[in-house]
Every structure is written in C-alpha cells, then in structure tokens.
N, C-alpha and C. Protein backbone atom coordinates (compact mmCIF):
# COMPACT_ATOMS: atom_id res chain seq x y z
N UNK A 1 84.37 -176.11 147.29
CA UNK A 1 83.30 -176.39 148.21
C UNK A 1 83.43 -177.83 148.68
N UNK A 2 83.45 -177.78 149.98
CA UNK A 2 83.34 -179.46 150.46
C UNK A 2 81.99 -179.86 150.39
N UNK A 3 82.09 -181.55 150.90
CA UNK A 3 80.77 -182.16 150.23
C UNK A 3 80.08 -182.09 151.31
N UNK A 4 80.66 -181.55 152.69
CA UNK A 4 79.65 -181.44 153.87
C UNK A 4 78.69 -179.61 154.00
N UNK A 5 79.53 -179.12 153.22
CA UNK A 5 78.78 -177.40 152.41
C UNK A 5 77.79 -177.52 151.75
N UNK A 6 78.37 -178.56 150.42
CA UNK A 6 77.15 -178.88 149.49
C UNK A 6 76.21 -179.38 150.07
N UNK A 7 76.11 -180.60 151.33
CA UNK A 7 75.32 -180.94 151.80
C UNK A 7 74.12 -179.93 152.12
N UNK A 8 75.33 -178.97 153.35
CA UNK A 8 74.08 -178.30 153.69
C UNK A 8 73.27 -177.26 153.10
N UNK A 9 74.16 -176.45 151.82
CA UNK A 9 73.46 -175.61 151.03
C UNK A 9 72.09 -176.36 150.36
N UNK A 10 71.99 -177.51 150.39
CA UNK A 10 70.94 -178.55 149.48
C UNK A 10 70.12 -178.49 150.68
N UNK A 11 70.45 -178.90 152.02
CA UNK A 11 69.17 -178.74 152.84
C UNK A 11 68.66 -177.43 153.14
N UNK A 12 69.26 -176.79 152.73
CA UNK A 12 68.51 -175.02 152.96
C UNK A 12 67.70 -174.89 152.05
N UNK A 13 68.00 -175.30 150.36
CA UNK A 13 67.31 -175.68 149.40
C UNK A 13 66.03 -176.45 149.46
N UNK A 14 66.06 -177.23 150.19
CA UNK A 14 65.19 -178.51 150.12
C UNK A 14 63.74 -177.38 151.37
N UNK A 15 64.73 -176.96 152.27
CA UNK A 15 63.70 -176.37 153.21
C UNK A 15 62.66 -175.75 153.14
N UNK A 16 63.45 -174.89 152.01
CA UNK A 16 63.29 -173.34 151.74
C UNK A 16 61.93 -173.76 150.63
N UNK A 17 61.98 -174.61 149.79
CA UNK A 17 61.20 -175.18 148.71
C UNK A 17 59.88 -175.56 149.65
N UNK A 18 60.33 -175.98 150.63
CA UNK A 18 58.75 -177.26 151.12
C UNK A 18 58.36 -176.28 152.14
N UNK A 19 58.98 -175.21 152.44
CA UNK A 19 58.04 -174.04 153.34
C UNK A 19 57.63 -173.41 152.09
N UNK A 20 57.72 -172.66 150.90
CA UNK A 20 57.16 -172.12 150.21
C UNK A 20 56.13 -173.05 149.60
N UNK A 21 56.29 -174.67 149.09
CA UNK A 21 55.30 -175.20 148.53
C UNK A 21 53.78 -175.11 150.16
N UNK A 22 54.18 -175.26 151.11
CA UNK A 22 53.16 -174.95 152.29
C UNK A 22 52.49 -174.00 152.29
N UNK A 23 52.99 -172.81 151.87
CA UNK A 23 52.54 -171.62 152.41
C UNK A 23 51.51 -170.99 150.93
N UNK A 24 51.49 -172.08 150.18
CA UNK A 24 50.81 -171.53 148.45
C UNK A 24 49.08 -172.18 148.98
N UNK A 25 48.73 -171.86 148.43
CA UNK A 25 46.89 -172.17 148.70
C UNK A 25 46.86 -173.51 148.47
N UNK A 26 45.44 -173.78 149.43
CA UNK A 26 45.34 -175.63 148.58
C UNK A 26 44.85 -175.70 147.30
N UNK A 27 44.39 -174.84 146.57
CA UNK A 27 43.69 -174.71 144.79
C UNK A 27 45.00 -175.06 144.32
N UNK A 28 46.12 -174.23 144.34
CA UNK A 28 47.62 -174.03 143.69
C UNK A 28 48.19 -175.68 144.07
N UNK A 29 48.35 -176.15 145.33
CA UNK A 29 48.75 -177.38 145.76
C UNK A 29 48.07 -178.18 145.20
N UNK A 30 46.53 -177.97 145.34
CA UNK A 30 46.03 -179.55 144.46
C UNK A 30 46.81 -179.60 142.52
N UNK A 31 46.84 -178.47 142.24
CA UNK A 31 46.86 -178.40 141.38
C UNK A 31 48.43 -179.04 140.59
N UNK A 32 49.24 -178.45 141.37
CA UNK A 32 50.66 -178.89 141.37
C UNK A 32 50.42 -180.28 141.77
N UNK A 33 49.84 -180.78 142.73
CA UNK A 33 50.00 -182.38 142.90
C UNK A 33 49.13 -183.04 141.52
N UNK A 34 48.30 -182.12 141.12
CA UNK A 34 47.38 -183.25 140.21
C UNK A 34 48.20 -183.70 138.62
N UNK A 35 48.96 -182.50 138.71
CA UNK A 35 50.25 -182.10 137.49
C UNK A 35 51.22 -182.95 137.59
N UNK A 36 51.61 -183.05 138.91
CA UNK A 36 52.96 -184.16 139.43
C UNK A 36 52.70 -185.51 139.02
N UNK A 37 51.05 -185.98 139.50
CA UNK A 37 50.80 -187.14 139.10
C UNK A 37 50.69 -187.77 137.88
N UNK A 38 50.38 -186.61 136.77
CA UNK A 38 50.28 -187.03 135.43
C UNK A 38 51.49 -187.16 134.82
N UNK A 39 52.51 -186.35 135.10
CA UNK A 39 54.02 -186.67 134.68
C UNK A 39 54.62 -187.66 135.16
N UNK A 40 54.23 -188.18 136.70
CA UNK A 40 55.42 -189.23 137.32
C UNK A 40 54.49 -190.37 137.52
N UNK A 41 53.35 -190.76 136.96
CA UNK A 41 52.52 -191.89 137.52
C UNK A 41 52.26 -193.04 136.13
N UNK A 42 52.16 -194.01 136.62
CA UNK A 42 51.83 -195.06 135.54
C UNK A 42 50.14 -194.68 135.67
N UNK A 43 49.34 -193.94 134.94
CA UNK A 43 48.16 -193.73 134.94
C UNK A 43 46.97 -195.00 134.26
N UNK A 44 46.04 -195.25 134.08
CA UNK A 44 44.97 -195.92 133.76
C UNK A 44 44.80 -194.26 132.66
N UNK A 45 43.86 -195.15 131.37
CA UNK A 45 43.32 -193.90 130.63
C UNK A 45 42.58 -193.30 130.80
N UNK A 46 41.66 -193.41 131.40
CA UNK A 46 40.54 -192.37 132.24
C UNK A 46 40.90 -191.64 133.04
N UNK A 47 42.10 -191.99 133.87
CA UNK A 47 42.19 -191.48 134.62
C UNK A 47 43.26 -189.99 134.12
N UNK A 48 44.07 -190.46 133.40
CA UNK A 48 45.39 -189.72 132.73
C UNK A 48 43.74 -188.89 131.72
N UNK A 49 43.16 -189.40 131.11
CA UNK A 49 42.11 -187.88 130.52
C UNK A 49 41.43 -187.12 131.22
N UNK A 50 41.22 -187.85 132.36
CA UNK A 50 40.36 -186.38 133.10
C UNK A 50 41.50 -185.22 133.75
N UNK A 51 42.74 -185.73 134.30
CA UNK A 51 43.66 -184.88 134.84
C UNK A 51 43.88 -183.73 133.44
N UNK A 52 43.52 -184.86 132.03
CA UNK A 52 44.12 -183.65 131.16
C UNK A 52 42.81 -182.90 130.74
N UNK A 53 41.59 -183.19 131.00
CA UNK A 53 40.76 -182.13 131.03
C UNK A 53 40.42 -181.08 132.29
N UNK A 54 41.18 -181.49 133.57
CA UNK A 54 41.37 -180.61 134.16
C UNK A 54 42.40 -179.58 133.87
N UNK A 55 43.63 -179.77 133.69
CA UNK A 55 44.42 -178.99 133.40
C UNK A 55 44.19 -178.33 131.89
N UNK A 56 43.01 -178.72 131.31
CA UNK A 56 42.36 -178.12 130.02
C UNK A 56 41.63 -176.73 130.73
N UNK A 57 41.13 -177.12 131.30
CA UNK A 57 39.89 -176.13 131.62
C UNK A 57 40.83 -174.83 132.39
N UNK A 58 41.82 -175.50 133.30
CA UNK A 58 42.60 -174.35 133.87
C UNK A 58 43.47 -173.45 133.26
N UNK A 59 43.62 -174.05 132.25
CA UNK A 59 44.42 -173.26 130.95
C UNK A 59 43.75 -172.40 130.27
N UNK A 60 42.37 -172.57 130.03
CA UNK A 60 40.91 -171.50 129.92
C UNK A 60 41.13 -170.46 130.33
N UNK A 61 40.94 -170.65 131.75
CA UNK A 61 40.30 -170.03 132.69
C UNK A 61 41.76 -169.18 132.92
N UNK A 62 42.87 -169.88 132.99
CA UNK A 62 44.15 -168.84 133.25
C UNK A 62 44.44 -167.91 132.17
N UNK A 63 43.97 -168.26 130.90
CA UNK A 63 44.11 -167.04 129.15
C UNK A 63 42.73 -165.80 129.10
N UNK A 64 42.43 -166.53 129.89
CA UNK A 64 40.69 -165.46 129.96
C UNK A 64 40.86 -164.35 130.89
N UNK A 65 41.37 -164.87 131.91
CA UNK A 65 41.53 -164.12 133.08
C UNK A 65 43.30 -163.20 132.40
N UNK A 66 43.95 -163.22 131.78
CA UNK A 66 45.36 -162.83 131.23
C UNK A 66 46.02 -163.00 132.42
N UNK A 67 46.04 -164.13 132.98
CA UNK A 67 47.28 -164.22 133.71
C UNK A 67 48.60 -164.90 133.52
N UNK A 68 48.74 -164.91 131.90
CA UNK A 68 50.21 -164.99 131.65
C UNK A 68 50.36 -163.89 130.45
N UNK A 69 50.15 -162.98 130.98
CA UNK A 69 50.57 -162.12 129.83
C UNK A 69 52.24 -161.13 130.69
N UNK A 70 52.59 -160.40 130.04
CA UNK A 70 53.89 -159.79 130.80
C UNK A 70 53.74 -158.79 131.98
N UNK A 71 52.29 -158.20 131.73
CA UNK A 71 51.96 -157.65 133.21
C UNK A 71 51.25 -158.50 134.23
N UNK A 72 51.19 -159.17 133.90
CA UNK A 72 50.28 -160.24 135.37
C UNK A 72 51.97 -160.90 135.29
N UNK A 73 52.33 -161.53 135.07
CA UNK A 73 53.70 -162.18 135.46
C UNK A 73 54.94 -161.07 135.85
N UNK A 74 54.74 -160.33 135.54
CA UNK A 74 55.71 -158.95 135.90
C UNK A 74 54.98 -158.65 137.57
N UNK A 75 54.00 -158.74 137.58
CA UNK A 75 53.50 -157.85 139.53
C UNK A 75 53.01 -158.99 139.80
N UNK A 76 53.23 -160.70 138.87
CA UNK A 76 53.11 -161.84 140.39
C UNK A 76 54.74 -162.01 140.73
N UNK A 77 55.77 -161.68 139.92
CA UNK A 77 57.58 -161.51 140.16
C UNK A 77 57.73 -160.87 141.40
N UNK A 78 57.01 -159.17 141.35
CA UNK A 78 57.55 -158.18 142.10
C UNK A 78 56.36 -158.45 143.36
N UNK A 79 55.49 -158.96 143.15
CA UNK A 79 55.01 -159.68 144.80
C UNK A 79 55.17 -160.72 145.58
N UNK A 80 56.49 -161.45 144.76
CA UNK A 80 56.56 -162.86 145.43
C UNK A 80 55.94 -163.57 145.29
N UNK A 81 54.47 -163.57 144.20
CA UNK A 81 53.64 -164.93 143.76
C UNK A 81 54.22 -165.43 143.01
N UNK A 82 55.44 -165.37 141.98
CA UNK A 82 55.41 -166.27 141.50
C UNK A 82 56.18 -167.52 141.42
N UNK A 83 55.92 -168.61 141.04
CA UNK A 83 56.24 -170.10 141.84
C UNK A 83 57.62 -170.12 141.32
C-alpha cells in the first residue's frame, strides 16, 4: 500500500466516523463529549465528581433498563445502533 492509499483510506475513516458521530442524538453526543472530557482534560475536583456522578447515574439507569445484556446489544448490532 502506498502512503498516498493509506492517506486516503484514513480520510474515508475519519469521514465516515464524524458523519456517524452527527447523525447519533444530542443525549448520546453530550454524553460521549462529557466522557471525552473526563479522560482527556486536566479537571478541577468538583468538576471531575460531578461528570463521575453523571456517568454514575447513567450506568443506573442503563442496568435497569437491561441495555447491556446480550439481547439489547445483539438487536442494537443488527440495527446499526450500536456505536
């Protein structure tokens, strides 16, 4: 593979990623950004605990509802929901 292939297979990649991150709800987007920030940010401590009591509560609310069990992740696969 030349490095002008690799190039462009990476921008089909790159495309293909930031039309699917667009096309996901803003609940799912905030959520992924609020996640991004706690992994890649120099946080303050208040601020780094409330992101982790948000992503507390959504972890609730996602085991209650069984949406990671093998049939909710099996028909969000075969519908294209899943990320």
């Amino acid at each position: 593979m030349t490095s002008a292939r690799g190039e462009e297979i990476a921008q089909r990649v790159i495309h293909g990623a930031r039309r699917r991150f667009n096309s996901l709800s803003d609940e799912v987007r905030r959520a992924i950004d609020d996640e991004n920030l706690l992994v890649n940010s120099e946080l303050t401590v208040g601020v780094t605990e409330a992101l982790l009591q948000q992503l507390h509560e959504r972890l609730i609310l996602w085991e209650a509802e069984n949406l990671g069990n093998l049939e909710a992740v099996s028909k969000a696969h075969s519908s294209g929901g899943l990320l």
